[in-house]
N, C-alpha and C. Protein backbone atom coordinates (compact mmCIF):
# COMPACT_ATOMS: atom_id res chain seq x y z
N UNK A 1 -7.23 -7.38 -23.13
CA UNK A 1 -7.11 -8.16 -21.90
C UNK A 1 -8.34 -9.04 -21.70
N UNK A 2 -9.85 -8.44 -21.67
CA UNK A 2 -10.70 -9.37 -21.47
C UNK A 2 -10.92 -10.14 -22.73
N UNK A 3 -10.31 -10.36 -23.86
CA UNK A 3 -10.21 -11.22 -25.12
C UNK A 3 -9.62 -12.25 -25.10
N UNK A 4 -8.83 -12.75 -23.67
CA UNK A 4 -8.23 -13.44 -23.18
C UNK A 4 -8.63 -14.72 -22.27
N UNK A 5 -8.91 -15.47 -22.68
CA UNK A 5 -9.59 -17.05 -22.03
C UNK A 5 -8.85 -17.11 -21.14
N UNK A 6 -7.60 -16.92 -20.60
CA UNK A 6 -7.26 -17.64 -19.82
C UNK A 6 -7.75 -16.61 -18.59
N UNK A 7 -7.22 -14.86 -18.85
CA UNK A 7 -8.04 -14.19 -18.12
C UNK A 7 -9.21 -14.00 -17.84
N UNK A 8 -10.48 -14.30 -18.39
CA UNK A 8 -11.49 -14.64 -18.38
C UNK A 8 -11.77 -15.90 -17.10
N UNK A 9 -10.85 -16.93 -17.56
CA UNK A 9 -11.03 -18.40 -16.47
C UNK A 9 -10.59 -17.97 -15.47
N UNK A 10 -9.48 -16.76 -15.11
CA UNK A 10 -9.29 -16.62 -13.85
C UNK A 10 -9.66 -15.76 -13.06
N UNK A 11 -10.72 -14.56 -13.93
CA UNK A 11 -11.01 -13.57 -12.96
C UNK A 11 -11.61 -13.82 -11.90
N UNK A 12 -12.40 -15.21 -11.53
CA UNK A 12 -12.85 -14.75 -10.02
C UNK A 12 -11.58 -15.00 -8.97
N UNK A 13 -10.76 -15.02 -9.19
CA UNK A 13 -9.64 -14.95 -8.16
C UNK A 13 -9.25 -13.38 -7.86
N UNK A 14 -10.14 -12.20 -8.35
CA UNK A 14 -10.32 -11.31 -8.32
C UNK A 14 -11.06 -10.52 -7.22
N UNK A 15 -12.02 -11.74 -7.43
CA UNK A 15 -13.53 -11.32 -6.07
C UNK A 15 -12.70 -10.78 -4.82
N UNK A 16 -11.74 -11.20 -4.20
CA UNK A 16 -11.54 -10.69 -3.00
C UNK A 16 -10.80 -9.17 -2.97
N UNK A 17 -10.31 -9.16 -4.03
CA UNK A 17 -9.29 -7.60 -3.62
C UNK A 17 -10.28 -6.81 -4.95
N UNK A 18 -11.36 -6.66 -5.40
CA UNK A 18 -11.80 -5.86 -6.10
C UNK A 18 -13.37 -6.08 -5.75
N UNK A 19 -14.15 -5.00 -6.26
CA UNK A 19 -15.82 -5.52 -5.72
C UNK A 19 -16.61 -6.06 -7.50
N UNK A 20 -15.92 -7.31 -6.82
CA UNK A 20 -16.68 -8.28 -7.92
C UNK A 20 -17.06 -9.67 -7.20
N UNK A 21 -18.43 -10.13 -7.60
CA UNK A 21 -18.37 -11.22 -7.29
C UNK A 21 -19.06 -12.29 -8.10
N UNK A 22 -17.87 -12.90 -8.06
CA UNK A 22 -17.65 -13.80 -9.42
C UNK A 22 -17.55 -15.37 -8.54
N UNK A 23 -18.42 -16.14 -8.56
CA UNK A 23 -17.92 -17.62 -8.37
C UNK A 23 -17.12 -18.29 -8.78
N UNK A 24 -16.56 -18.98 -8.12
CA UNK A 24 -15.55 -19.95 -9.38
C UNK A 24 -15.62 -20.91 -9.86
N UNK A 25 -14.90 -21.24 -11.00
CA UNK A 25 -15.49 -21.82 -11.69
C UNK A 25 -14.63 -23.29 -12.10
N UNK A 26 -14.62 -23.93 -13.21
CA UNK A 26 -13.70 -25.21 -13.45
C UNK A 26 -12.70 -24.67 -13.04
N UNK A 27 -11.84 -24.16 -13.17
CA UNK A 27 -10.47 -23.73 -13.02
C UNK A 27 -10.22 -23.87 -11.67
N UNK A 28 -10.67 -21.90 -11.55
CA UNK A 28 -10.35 -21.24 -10.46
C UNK A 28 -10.90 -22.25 -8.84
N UNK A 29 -11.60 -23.38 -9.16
CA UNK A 29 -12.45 -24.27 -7.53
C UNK A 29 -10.97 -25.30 -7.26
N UNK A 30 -10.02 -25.44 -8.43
CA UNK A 30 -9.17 -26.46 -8.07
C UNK A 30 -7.75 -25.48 -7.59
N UNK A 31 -8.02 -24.49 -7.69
CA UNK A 31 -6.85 -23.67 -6.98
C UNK A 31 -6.84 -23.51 -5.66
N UNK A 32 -5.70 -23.43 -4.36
CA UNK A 32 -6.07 -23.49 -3.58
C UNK A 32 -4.40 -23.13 -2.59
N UNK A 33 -4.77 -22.62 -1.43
CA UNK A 33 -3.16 -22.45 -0.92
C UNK A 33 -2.31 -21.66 -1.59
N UNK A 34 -1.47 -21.79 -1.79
CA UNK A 34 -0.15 -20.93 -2.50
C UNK A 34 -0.19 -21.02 -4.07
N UNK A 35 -0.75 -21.90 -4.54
CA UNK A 35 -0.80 -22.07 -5.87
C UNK A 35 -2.02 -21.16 -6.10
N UNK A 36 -3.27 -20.85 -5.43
CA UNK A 36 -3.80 -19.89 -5.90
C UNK A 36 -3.77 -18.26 -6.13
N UNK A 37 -3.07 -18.19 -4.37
CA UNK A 37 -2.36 -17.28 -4.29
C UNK A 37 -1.71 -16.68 -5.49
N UNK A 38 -0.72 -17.22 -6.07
CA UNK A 38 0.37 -17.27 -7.03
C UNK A 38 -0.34 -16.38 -8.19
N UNK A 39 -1.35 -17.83 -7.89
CA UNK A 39 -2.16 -16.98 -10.07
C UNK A 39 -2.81 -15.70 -9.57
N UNK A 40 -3.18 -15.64 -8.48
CA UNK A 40 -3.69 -14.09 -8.24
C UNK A 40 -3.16 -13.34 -8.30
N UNK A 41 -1.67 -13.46 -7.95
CA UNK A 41 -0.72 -12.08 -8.32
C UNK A 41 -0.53 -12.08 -9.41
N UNK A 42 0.20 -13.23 -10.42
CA UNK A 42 -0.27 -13.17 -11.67
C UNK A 42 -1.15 -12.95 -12.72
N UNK A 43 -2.39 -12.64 -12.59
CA UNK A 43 -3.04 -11.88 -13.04
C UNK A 43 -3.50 -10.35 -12.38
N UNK A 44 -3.29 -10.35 -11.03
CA UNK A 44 -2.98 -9.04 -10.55
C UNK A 44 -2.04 -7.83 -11.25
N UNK A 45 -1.18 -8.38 -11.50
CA UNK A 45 0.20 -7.99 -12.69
C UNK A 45 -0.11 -7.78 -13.74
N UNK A 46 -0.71 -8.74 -14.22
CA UNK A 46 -0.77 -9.03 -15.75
C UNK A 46 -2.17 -7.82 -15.90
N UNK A 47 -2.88 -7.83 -15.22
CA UNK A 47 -3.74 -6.37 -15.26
C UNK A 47 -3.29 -5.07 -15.35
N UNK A 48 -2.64 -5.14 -14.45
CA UNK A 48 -1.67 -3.68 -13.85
C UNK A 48 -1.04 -3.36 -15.15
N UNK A 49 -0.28 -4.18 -15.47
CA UNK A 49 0.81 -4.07 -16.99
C UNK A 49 -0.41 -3.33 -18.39
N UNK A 50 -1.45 -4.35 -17.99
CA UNK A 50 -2.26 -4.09 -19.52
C UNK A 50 -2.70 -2.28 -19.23
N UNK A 51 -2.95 -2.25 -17.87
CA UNK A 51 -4.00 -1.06 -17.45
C UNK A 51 -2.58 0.39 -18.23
N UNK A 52 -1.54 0.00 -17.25
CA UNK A 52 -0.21 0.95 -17.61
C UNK A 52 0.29 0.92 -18.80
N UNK A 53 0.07 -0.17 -19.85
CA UNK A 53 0.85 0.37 -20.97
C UNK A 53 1.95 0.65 -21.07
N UNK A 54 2.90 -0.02 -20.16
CA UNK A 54 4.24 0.51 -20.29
C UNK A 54 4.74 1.90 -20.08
N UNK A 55 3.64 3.12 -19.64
CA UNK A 55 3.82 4.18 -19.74
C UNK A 55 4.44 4.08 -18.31
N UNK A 56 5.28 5.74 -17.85
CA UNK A 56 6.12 5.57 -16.43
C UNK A 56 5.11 6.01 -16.17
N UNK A 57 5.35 5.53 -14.63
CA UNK A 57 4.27 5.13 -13.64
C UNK A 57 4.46 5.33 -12.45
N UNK A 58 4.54 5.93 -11.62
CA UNK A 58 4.09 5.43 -9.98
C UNK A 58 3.46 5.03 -8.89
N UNK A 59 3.55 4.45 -8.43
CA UNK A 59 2.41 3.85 -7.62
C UNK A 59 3.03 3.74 -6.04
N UNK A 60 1.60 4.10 -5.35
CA UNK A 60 1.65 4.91 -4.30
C UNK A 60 1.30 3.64 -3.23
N UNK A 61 2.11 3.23 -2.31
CA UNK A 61 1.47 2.07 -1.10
C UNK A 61 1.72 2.92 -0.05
N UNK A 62 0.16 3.21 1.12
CA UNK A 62 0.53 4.04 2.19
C UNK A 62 0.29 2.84 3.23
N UNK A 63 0.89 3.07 3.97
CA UNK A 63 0.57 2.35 5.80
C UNK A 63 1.06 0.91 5.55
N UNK A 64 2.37 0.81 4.57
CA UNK A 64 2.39 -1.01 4.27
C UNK A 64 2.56 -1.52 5.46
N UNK A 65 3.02 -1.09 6.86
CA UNK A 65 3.38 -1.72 7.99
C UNK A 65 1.78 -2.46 8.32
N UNK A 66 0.60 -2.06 7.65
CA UNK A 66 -0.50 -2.78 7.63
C UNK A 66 -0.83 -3.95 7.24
N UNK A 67 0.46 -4.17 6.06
CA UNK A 67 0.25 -5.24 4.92
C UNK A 67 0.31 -6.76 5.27
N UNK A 68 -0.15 -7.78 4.76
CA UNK A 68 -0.22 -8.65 5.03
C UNK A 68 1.07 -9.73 4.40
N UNK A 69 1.62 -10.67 4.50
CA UNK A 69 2.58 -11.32 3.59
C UNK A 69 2.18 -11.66 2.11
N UNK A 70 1.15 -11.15 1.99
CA UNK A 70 0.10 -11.79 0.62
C UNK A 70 0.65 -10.71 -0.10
N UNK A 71 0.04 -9.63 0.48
CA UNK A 71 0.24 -8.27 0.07
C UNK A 71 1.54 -7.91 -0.02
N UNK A 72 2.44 -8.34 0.15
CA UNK A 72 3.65 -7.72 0.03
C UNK A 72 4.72 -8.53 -1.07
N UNK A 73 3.94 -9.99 -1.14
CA UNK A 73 4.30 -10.74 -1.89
C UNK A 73 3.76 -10.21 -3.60
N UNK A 74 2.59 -9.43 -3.79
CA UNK A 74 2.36 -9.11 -4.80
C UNK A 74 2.85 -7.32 -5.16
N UNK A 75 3.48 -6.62 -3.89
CA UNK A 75 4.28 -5.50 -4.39
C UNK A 75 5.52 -5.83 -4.72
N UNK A 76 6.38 -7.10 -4.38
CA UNK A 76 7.54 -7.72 -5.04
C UNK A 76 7.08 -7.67 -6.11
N UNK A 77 6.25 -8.51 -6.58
CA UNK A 77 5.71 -9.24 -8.06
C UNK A 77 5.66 -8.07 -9.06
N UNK A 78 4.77 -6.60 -8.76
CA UNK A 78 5.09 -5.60 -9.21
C UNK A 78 6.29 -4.61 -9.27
N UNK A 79 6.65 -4.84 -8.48
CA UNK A 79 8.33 -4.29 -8.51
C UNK A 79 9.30 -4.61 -9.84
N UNK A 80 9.04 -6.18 -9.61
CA UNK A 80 10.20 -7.07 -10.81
C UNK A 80 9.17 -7.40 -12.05
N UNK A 81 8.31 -6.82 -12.08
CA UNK A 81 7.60 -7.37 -13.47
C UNK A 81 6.85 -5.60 -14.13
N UNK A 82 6.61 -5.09 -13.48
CA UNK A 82 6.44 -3.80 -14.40
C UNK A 82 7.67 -2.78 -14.79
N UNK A 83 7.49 -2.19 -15.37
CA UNK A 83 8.46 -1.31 -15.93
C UNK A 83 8.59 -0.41 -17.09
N UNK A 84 9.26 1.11 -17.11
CA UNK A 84 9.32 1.87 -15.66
C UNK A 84 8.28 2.06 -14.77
N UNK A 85 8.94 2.34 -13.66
CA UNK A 85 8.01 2.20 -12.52
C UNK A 85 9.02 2.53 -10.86
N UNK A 86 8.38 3.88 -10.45
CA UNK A 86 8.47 4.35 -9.50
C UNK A 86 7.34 3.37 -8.33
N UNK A 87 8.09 2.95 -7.26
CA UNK A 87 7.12 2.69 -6.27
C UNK A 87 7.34 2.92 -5.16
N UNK A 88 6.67 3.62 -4.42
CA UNK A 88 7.24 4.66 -2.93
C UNK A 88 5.57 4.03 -1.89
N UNK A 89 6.58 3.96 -1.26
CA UNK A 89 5.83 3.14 0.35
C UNK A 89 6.10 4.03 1.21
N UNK A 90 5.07 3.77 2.42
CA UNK A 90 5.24 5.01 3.69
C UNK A 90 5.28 4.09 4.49
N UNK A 91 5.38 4.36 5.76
CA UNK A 91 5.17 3.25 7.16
C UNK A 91 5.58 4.10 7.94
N UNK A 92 5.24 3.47 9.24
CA UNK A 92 5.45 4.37 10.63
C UNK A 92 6.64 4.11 10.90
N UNK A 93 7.33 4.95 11.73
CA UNK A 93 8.95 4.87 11.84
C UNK A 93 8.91 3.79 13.23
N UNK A 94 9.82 2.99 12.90
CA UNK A 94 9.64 1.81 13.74
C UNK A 94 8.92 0.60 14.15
N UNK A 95 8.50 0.38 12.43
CA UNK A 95 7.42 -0.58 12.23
C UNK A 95 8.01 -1.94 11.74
N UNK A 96 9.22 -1.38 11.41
CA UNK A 96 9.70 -2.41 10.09
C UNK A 96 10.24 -3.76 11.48
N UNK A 97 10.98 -3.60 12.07
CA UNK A 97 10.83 -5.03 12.67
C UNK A 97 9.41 -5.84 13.03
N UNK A 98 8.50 -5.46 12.62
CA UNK A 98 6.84 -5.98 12.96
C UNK A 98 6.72 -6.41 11.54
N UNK A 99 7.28 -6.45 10.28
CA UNK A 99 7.36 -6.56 9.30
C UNK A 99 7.12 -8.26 8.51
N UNK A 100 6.31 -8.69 8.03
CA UNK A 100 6.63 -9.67 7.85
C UNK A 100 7.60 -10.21 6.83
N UNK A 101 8.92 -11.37 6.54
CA UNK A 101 9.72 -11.74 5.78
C UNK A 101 9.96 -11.29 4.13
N UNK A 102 8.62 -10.89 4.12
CA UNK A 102 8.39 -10.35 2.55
C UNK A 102 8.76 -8.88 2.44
N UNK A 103 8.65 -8.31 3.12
CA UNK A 103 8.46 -6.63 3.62
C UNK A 103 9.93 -6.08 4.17
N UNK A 104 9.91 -7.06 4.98
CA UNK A 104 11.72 -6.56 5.38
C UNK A 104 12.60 -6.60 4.15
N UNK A 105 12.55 -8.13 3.27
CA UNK A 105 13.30 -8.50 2.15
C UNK A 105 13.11 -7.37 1.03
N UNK A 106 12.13 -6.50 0.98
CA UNK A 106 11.75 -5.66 -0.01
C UNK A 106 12.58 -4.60 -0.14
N UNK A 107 12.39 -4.15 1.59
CA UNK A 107 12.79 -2.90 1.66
C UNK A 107 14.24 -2.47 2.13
N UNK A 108 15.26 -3.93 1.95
CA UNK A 108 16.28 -3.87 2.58
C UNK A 108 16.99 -3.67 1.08
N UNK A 109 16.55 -3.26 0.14
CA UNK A 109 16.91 -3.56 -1.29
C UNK A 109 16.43 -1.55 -1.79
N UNK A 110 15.41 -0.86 -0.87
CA UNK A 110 14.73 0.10 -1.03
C UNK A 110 15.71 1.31 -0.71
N UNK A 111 15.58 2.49 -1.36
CA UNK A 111 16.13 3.91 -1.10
C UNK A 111 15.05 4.24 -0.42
N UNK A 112 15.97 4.54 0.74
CA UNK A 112 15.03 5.32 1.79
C UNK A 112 15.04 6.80 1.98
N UNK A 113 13.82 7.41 2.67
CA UNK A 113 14.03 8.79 3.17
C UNK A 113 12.98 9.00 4.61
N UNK A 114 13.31 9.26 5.21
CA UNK A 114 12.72 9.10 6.85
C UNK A 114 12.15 10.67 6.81
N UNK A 115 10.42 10.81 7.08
CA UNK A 115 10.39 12.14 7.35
C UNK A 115 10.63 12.39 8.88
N UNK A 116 10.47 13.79 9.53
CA UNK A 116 10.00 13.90 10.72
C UNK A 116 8.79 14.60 11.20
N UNK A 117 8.42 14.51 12.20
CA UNK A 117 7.03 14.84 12.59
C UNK A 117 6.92 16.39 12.51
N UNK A 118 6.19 17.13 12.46
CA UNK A 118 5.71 18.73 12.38
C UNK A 118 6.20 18.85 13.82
N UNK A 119 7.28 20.21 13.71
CA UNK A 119 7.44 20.87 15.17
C UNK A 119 6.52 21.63 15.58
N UNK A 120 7.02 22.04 16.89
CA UNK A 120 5.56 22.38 18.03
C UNK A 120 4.73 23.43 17.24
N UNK A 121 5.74 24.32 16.98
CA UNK A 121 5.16 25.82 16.29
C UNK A 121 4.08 25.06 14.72
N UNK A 122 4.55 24.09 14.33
CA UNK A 122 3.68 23.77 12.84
C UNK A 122 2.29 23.03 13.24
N UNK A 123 2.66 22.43 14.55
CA UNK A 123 1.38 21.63 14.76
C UNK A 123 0.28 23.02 15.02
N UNK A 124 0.69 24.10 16.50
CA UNK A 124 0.22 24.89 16.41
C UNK A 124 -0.60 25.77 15.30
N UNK A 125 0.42 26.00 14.18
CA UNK A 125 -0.25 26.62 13.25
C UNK A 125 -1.62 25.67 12.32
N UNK A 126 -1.72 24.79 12.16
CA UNK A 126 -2.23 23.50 11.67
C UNK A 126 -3.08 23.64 12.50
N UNK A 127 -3.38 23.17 13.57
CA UNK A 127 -4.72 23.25 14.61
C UNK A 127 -5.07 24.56 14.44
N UNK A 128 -4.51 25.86 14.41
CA UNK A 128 -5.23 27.07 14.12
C UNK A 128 -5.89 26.97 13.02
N UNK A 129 -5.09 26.61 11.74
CA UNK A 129 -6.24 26.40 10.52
C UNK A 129 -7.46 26.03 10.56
N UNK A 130 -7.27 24.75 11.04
CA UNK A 130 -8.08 23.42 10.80
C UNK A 130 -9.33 23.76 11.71
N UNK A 131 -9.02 24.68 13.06
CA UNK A 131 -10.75 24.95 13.82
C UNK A 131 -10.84 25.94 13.52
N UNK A 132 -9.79 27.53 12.78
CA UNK A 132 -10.27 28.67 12.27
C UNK A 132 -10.42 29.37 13.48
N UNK A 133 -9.60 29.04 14.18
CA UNK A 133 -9.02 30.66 15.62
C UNK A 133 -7.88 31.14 15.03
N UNK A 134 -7.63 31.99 16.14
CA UNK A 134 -6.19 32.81 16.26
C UNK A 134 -5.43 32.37 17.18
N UNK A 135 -6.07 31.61 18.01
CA UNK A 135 -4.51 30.97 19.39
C UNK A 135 -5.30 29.81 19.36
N UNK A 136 -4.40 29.33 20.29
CA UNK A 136 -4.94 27.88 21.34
C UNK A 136 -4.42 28.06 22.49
N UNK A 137 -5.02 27.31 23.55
CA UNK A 137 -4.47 27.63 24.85
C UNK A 137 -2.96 26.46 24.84
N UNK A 138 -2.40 27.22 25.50
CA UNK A 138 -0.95 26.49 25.43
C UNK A 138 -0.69 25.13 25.90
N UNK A 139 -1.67 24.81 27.06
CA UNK A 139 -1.75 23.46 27.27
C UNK A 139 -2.22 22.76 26.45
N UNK A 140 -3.47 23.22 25.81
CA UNK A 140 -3.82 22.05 24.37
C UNK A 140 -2.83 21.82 23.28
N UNK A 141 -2.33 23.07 23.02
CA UNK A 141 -1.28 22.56 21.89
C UNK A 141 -0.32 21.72 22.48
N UNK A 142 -0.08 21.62 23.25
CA UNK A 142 1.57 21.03 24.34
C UNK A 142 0.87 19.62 24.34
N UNK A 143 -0.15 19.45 24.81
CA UNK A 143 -0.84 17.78 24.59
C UNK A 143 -1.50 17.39 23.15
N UNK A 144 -1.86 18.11 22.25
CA UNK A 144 -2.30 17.84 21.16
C UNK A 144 -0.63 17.23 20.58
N UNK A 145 0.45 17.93 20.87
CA UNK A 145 1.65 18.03 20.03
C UNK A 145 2.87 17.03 20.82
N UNK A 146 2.47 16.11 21.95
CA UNK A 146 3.07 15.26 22.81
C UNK A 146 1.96 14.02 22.45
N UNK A 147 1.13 14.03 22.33
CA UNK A 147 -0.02 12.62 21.87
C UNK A 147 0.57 12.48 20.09
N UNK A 148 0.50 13.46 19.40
CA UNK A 148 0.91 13.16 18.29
C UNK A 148 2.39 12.90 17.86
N UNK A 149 3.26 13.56 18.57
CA UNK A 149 4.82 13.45 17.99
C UNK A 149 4.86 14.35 16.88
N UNK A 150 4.01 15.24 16.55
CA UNK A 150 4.25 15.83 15.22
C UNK A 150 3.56 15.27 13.78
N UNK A 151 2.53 14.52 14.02
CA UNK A 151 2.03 13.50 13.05
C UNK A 151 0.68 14.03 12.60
N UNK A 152 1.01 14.88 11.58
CA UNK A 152 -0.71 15.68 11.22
C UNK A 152 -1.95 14.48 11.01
N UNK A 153 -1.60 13.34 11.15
CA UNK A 153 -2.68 12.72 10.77
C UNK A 153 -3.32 11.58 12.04
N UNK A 154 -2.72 12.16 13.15
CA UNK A 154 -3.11 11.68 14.32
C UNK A 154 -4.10 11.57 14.41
């Protein structure tokens, strides 16, 4: 991969989503807008592919309801250009209309599975772990477990 001039001319289109910082150079200064965009996912890919080897794969996107249209434009790009390849996304339940055009289009194509939140008794047990008692007073769990919905990662 780095034996590659053309990858070479384009890695500083890298600098922003990795900790490199690379100026740019002849090339990469006349890119700009969507056309730069573009080659960034394209070599975003074209990395990913070299890194995977074709071996099966999955890859893990948590909180995409975070994602940006950039970002979602280059989990398409990986979707239809690697292979095999498992790719499983999480999001908050009721995020997806906040979704931008790229994200909805993705996932309207996606097998879904909806979890649900930890019931009262699991949150309970979970807060017992996690401070190392034997109870809680019943009002804390009842508001710890009404602020969260059941969401261990509240």
């Amino acid at each position: 991969l780095l034996c590659s001039a053309r990858v070479l001319e384009l890695a500083p289109l890298l600098s922003p989503v990795l900790p490199l910082s690379l100026p740019d150079n002849e090339v990469t200064k006349h890119l700009t807008g969507e056309t730069r965009l573009l080659e960034a996912i394209r070599l975003m890919v074209r990395v990913l592919r070299a890194k995977l080897a074709g071996g099966r794969t999955i890859l893990v996107f948590e909180d995409v309801h975070w994602m940006d249209s950039s970002s979602w434009k280059l989990l398409e790009a990986v979707r239809k250009e690697l292979s095999p390849l498992l790719l499983l996304v999480s999001m908050r339940p009721g995020a997806e209309p906040k979704l931008p055009p790229e994200g909805t289009a993705l996932l309207a194509a996606a097998r879904r599975s909806e979890l649900s939140g930890l019931r009262a008794h699991e949150v309970e047990e979970l807060l017992q772990r996690t401070l190392g008692v034997d109870s809680l007073p019943t009002a804390v769990a009842r508001e710890i477990m009404d602020r969260s919905a059941g969401n261990p990662l509240f």
